[in-house]
C-alpha atoms as a PDB file:
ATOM      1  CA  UNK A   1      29.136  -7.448  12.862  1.00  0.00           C
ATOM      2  CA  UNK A   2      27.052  -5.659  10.058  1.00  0.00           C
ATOM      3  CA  UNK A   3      30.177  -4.119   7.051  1.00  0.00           C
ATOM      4  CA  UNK A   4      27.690  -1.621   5.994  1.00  0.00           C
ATOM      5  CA  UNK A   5      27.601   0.216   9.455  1.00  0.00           C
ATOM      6  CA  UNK A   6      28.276   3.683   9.782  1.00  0.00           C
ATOM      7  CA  UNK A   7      29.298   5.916  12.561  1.00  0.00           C
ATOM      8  CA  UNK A   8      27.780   8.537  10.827  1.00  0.00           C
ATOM      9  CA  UNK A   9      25.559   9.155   7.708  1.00  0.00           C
ATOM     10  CA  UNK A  10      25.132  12.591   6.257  1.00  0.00           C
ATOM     11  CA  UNK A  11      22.118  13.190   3.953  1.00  0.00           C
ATOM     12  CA  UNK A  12      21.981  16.184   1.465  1.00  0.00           C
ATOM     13  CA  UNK A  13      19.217  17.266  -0.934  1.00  0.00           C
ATOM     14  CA  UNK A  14      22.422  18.002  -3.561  1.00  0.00           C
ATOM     15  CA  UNK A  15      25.811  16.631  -4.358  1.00  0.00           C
ATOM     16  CA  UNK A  16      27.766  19.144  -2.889  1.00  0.00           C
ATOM     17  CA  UNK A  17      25.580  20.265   0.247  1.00  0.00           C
ATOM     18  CA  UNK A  18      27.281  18.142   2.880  1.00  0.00           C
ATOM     19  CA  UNK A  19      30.878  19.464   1.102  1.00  0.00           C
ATOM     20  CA  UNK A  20      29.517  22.808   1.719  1.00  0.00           C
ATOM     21  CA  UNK A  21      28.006  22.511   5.018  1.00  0.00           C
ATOM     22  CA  UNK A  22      29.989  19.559   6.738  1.00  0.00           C
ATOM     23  CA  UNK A  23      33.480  19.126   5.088  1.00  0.00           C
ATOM     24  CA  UNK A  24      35.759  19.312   7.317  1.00  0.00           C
ATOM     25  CA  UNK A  25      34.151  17.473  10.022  1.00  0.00           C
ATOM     26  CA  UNK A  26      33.660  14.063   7.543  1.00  0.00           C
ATOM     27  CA  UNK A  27      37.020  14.835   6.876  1.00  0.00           C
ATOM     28  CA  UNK A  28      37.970  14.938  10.794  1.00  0.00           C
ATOM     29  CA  UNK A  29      35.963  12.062  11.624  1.00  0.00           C
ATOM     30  CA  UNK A  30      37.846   9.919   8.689  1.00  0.00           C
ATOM     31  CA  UNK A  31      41.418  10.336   9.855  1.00  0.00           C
ATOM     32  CA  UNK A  32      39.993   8.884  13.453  1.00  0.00           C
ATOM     33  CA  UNK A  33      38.855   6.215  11.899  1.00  0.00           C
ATOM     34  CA  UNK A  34      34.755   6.555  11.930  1.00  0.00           C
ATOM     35  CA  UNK A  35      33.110   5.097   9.006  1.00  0.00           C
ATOM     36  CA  UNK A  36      30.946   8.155   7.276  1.00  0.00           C
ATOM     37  CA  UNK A  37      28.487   7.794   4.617  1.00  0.00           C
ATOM     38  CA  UNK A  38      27.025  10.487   2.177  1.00  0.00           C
ATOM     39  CA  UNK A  39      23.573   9.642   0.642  1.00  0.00           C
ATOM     40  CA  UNK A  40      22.731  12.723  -1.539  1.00  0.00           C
ATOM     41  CA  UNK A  41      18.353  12.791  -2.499  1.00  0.00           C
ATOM     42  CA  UNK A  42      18.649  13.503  -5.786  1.00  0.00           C
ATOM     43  CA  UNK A  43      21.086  14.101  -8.860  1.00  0.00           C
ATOM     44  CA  UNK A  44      20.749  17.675  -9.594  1.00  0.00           C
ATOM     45  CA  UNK A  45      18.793  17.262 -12.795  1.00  0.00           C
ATOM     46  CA  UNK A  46      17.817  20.704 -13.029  1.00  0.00           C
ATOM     47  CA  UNK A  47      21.055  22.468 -12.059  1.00  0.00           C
ATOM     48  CA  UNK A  48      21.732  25.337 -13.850  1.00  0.00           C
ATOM     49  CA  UNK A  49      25.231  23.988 -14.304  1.00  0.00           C
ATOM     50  CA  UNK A  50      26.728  20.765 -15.292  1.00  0.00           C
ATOM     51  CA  UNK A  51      25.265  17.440 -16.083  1.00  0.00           C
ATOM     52  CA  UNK A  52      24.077  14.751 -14.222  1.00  0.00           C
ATOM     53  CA  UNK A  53      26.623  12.397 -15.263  1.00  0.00           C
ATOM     54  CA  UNK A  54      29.447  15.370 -14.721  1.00  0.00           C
ATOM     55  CA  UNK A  55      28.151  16.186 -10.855  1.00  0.00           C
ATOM     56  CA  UNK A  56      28.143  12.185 -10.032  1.00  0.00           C
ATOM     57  CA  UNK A  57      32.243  12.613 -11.264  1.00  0.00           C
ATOM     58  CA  UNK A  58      32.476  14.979  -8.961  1.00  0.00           C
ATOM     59  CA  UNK A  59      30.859  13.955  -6.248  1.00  0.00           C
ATOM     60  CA  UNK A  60      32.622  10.754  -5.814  1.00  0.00           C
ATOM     61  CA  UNK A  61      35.966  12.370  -6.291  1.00  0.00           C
ATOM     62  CA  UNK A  62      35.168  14.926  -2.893  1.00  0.00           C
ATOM     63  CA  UNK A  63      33.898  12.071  -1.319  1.00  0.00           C
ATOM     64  CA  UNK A  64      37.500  10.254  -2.153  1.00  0.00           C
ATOM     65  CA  UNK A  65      39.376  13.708  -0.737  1.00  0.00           C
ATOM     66  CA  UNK A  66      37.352  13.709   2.372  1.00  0.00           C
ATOM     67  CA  UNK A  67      37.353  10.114   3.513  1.00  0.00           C
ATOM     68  CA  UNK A  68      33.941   9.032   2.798  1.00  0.00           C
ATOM     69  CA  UNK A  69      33.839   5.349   3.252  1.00  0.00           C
ATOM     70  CA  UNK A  70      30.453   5.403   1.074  1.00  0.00           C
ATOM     71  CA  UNK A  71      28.349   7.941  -1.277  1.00  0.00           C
ATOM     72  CA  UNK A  72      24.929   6.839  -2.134  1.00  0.00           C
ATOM     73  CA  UNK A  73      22.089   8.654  -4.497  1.00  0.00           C
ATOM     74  CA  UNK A  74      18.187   8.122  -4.219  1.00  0.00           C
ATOM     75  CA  UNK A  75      17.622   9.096  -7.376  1.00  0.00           C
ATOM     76  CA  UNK A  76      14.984  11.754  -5.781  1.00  0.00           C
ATOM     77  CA  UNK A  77      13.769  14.250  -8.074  1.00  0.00           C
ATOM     78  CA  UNK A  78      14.968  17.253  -8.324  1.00  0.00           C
ATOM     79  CA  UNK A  79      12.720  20.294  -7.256  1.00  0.00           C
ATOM     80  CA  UNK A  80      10.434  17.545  -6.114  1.00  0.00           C
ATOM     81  CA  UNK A  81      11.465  16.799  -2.158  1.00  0.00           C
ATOM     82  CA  UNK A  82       8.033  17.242  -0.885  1.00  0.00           C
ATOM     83  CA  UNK A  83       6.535  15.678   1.786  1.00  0.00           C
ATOM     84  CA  UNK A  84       5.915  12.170   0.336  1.00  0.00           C
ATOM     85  CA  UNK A  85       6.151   8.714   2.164  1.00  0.00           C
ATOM     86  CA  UNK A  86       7.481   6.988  -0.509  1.00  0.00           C
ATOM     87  CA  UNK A  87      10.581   9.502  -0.168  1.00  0.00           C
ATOM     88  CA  UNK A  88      10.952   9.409   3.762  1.00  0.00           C
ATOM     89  CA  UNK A  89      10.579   5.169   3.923  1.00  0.00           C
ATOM     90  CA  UNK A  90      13.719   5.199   1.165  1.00  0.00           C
ATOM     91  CA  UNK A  91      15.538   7.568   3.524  1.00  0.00           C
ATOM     92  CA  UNK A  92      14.671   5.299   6.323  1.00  0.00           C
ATOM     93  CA  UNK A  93      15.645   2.144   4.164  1.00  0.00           C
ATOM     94  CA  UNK A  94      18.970   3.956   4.241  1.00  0.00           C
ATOM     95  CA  UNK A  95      19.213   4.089   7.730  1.00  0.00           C
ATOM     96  CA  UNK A  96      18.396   0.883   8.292  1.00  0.00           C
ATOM     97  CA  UNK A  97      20.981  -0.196   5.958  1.00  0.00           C
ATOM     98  CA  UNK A  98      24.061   1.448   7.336  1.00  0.00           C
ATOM     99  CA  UNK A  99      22.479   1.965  11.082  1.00  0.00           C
ATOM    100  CA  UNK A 100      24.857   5.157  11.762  1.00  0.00           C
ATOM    101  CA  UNK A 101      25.255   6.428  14.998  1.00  0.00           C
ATOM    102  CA  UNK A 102      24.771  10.078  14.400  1.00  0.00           C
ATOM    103  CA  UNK A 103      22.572  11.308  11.331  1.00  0.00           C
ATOM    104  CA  UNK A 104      23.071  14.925   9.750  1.00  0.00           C
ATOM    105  CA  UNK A 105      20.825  16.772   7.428  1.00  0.00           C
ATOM    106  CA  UNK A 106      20.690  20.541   5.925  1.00  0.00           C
ATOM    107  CA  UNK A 107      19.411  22.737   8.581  1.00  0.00           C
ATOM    108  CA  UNK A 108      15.580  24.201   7.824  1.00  0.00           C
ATOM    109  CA  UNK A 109      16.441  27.586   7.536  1.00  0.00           C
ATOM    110  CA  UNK A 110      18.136  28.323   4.044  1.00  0.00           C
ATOM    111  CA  UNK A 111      16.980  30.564   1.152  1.00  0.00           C
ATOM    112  CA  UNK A 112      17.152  27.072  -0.925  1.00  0.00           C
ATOM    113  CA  UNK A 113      13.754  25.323  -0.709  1.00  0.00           C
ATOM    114  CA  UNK A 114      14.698  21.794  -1.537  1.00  0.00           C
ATOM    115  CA  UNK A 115      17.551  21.804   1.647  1.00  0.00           C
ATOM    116  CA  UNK A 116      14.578  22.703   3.947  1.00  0.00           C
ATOM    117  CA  UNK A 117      12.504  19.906   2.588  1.00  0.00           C
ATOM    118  CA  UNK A 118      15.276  17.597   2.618  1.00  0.00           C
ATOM    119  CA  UNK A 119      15.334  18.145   6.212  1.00  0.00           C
ATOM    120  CA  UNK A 120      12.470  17.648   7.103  1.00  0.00           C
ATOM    121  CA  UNK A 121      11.724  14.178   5.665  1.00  0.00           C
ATOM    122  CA  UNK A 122      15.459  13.232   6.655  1.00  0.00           C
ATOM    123  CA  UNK A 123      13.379  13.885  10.307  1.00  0.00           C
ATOM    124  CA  UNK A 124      10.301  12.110   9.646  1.00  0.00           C
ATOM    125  CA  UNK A 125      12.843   9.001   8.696  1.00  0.00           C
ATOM    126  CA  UNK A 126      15.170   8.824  11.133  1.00  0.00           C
ATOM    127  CA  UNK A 127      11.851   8.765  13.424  1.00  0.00           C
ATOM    128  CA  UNK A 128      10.180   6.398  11.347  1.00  0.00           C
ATOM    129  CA  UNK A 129      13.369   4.158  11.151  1.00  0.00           C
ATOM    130  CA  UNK A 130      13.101   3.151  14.636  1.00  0.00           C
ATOM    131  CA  UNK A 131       9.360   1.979  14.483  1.00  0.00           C
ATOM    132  CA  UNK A 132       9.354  -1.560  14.969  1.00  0.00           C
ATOM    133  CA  UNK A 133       6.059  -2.135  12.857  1.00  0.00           C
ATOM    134  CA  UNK A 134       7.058   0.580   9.835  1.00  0.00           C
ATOM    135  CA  UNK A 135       7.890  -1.150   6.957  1.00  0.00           C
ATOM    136  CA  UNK A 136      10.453  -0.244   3.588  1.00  0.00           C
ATOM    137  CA  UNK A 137      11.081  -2.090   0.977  1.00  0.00           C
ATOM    138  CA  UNK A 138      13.754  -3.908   1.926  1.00  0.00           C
ATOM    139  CA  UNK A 139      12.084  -5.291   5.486  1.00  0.00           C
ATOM    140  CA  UNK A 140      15.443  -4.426   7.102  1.00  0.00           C
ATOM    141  CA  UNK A 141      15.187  -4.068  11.281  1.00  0.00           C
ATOM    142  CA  UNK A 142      14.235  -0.789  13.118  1.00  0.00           C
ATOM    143  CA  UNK A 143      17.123   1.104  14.069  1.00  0.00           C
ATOM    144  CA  UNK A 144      17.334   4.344  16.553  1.00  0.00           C
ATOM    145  CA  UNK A 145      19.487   6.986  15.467  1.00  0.00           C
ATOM    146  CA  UNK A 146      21.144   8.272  18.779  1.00  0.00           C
ATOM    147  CA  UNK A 147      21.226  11.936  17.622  1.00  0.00           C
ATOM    148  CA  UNK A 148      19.868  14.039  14.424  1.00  0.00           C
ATOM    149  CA  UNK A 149      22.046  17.505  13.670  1.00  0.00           C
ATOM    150  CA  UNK A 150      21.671  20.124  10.802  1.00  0.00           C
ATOM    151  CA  UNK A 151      24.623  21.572   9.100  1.00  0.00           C
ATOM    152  CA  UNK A 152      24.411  24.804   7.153  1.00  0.00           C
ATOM    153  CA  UNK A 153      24.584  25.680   3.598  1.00  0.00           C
ATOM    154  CA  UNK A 154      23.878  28.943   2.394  1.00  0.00           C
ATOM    155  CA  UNK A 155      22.586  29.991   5.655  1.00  0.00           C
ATOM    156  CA  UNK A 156      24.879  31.831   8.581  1.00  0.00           C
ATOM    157  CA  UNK A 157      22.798  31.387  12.054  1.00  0.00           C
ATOM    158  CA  UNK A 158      23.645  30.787  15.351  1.00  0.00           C
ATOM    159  CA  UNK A 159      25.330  27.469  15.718  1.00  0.00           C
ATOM    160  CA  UNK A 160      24.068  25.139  18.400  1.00  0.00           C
ATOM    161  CA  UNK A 161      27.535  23.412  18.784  1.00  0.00           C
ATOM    162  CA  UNK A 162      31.108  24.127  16.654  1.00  0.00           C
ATOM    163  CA  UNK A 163      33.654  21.477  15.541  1.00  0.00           C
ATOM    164  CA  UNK A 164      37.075  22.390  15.174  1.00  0.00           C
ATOM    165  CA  UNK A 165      38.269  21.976  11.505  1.00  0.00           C
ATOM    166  CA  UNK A 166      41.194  23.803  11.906  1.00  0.00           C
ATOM    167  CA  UNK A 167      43.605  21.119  10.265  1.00  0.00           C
ATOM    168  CA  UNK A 168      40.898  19.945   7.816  1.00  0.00           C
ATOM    169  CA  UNK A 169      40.162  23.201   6.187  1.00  0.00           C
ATOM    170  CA  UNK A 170      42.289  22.652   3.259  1.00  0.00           C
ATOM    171  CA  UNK A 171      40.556  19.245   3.067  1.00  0.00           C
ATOM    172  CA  UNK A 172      37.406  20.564   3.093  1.00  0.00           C
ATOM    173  CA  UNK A 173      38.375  23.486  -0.178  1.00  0.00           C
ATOM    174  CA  UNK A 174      39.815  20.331  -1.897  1.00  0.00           C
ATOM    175  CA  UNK A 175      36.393  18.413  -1.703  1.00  0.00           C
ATOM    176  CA  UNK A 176      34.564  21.881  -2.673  1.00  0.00           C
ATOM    177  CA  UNK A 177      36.782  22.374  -5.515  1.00  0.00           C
ATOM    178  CA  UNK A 178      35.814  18.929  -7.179  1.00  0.00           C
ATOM    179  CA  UNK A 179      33.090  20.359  -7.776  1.00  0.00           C
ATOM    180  CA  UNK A 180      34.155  22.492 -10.923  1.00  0.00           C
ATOM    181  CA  UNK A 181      31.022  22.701 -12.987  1.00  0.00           C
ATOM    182  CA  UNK A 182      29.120  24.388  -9.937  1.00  0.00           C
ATOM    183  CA  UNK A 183      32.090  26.651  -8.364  1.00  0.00           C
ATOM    184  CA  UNK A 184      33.988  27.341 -11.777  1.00  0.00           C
ATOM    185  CA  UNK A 185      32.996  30.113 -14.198  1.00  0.00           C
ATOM    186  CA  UNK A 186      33.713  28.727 -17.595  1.00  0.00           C
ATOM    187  CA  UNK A 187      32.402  29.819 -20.953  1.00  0.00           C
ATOM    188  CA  UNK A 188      29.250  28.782 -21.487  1.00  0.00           C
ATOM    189  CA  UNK A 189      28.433  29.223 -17.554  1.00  0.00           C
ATOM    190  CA  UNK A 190      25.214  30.259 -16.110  1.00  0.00           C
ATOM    191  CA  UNK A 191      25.741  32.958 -13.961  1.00  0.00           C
ATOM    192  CA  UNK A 192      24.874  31.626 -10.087  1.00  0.00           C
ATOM    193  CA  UNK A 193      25.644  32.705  -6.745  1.00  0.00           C
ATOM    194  CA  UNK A 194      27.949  29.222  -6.593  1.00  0.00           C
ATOM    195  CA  UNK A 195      30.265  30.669  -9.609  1.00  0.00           C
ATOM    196  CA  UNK A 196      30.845  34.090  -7.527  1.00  0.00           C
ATOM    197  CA  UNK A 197      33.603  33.368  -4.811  1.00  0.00           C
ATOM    198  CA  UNK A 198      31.348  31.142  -3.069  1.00  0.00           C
ATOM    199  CA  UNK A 199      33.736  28.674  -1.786  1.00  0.00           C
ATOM    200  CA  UNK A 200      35.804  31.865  -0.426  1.00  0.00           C
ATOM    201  CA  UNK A 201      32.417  32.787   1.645  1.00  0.00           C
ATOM    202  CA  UNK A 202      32.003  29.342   2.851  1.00  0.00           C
ATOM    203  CA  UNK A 203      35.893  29.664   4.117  1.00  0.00           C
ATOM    204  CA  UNK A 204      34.822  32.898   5.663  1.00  0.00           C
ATOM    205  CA  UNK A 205      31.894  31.755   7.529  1.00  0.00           C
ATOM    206  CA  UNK A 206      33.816  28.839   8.917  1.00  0.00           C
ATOM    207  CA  UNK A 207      36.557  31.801   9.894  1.00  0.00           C
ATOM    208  CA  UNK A 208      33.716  33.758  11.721  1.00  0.00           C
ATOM    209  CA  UNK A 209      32.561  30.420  13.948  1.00  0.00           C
ATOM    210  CA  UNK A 210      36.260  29.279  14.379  1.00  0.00           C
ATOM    211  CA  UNK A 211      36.782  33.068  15.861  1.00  0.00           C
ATOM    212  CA  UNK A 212      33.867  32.552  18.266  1.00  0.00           C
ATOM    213  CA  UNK A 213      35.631  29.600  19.870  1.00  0.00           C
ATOM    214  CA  UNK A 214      39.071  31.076  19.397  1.00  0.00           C
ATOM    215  CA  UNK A 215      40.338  28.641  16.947  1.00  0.00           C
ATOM    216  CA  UNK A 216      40.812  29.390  13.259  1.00  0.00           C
ATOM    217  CA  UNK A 217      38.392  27.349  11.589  1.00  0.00           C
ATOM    218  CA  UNK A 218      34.888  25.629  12.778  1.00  0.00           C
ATOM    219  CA  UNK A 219      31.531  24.248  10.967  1.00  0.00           C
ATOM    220  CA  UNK A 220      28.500  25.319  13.203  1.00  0.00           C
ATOM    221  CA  UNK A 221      25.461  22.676  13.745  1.00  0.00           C
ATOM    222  CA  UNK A 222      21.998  23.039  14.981  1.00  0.00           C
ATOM    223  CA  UNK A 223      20.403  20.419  16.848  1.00  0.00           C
ATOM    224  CA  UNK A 224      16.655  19.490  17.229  1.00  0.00           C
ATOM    225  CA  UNK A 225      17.042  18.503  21.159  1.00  0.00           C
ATOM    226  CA  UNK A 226      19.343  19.556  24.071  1.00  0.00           C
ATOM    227  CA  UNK A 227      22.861  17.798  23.842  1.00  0.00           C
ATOM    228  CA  UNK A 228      24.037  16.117  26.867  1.00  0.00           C
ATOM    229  CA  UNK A 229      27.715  17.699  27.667  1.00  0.00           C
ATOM    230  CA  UNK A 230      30.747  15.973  29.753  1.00  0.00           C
ATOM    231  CA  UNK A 231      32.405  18.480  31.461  1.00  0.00           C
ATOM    232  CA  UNK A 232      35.452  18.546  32.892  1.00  0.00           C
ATOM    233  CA  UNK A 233      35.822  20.118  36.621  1.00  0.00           C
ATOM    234  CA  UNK A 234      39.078  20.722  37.023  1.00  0.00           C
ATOM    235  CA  UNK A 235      38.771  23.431  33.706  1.00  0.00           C
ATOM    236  CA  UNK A 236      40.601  21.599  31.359  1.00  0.00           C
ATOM    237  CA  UNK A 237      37.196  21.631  28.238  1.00  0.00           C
ATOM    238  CA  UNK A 238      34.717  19.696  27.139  1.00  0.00           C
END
């Protein structure tokens, strides 16, 4: 049995974008036991706020609060996540390494350039991860993702599927909140749209989906191909 598999590895262009977009359902997935892995492109060189060194801190400590069995950095640059190979085969490398089940990335659509790109070569590896003949660096075996989904960040579109993070919301704030050097205003603070009640909109948003299913809170995904459902005939859900 590989110790480095994953039920589920979420990939973000930023520390902080899975926290933002995915939260609650890393933290869901932890308390039943799922091994989930954050791998984050690059480390926010350029942000406006905080240092490098400051936003790795942080990172790891809202990976600790959510149940995050691993948090890894590609050392990406910043500003940079065009379409390169040598970016998507150390994504794939990635896969290959932990061989998660289910693979999440930032959805395309988000007024953010580097989430969209980080989607799309998050895409071109988990596609080129399961080619028998591709070849990383570290000549690990193909392995086929079963499923690629797109959490949202600053974006608020029509959600493919909801999960229920009802009893993981506060969970969720607590990872956001590690994050002080991006969602604090402190003296000396650039003024961004992540210093200006941001985490309360992000609560909001997650209000607004839970309403649509009639629950409190939910985190809306997009998927890239129709999901196959279970349902139950006697009326009792999904």
């Amino acid at each position: 049995m590989n110790p480095d598999k994953l039920d589920i590895l979420a990939f973000g262009a930023h520390a902080d974008d899975v926290e933002i977009g995915m939260g609650g359902t890393i933290a869901k997935f932890a308390s039943m036991g799922k091994r989930i892995g954050i791998c984050d492109l690059t480390r926010a060189e350029l942000s406006s706020n905080g240092t490098v060194e400051t936003r790795i801190e942080e990172s790891l400590k809202a990976a600790g609060i959510l149940g995050a069995a691993v948090r890894e950095n590609l050392d990406l640059p910043d500003r940079g996540l065009y379409y390169n190979q040598e970016y998507i085969e150390k994504i794939a490398e990635m896969i290959r390494k932990y061989r998660p089940a289910l693979v999440f990335a930032p959805y395309m659509e988000d007024r953010h350039p580097d989430h969209g790109h980080c989607a799309r070569l998050v895409e071109e590896a988990v596609f080129s991860a399961g080619i028998k003949r591709y070849e990383t660096v570290g000549n690990l075996p193909p392995h086929k993702v079963k499923s690629l989904h797109f959490y949202m960040i600053n974006g608020f579109h029509k959600p493919d599927f909801l999960i229920d993070i009802t009893s993981f919301m506060d969970k969720k704030i607590a990872g956001l909140e590690s994050y002080q050097s991006q969602f604090t205003r402190s003296t000396g603070s650039f003024d961004t749209p992540l210093v200006n009640g941001y985490i309360e909109s992000v609560e909001a948003r997650e209000s607004l989906f839970g309403k649509q299913a009639g629950i409190q809170y939910a985190e809306g995904f997009k998927v890239n191909k129709p999901l196959m459902v279970n349902m139950d005939i006697f009326g009792e859900g999904l």
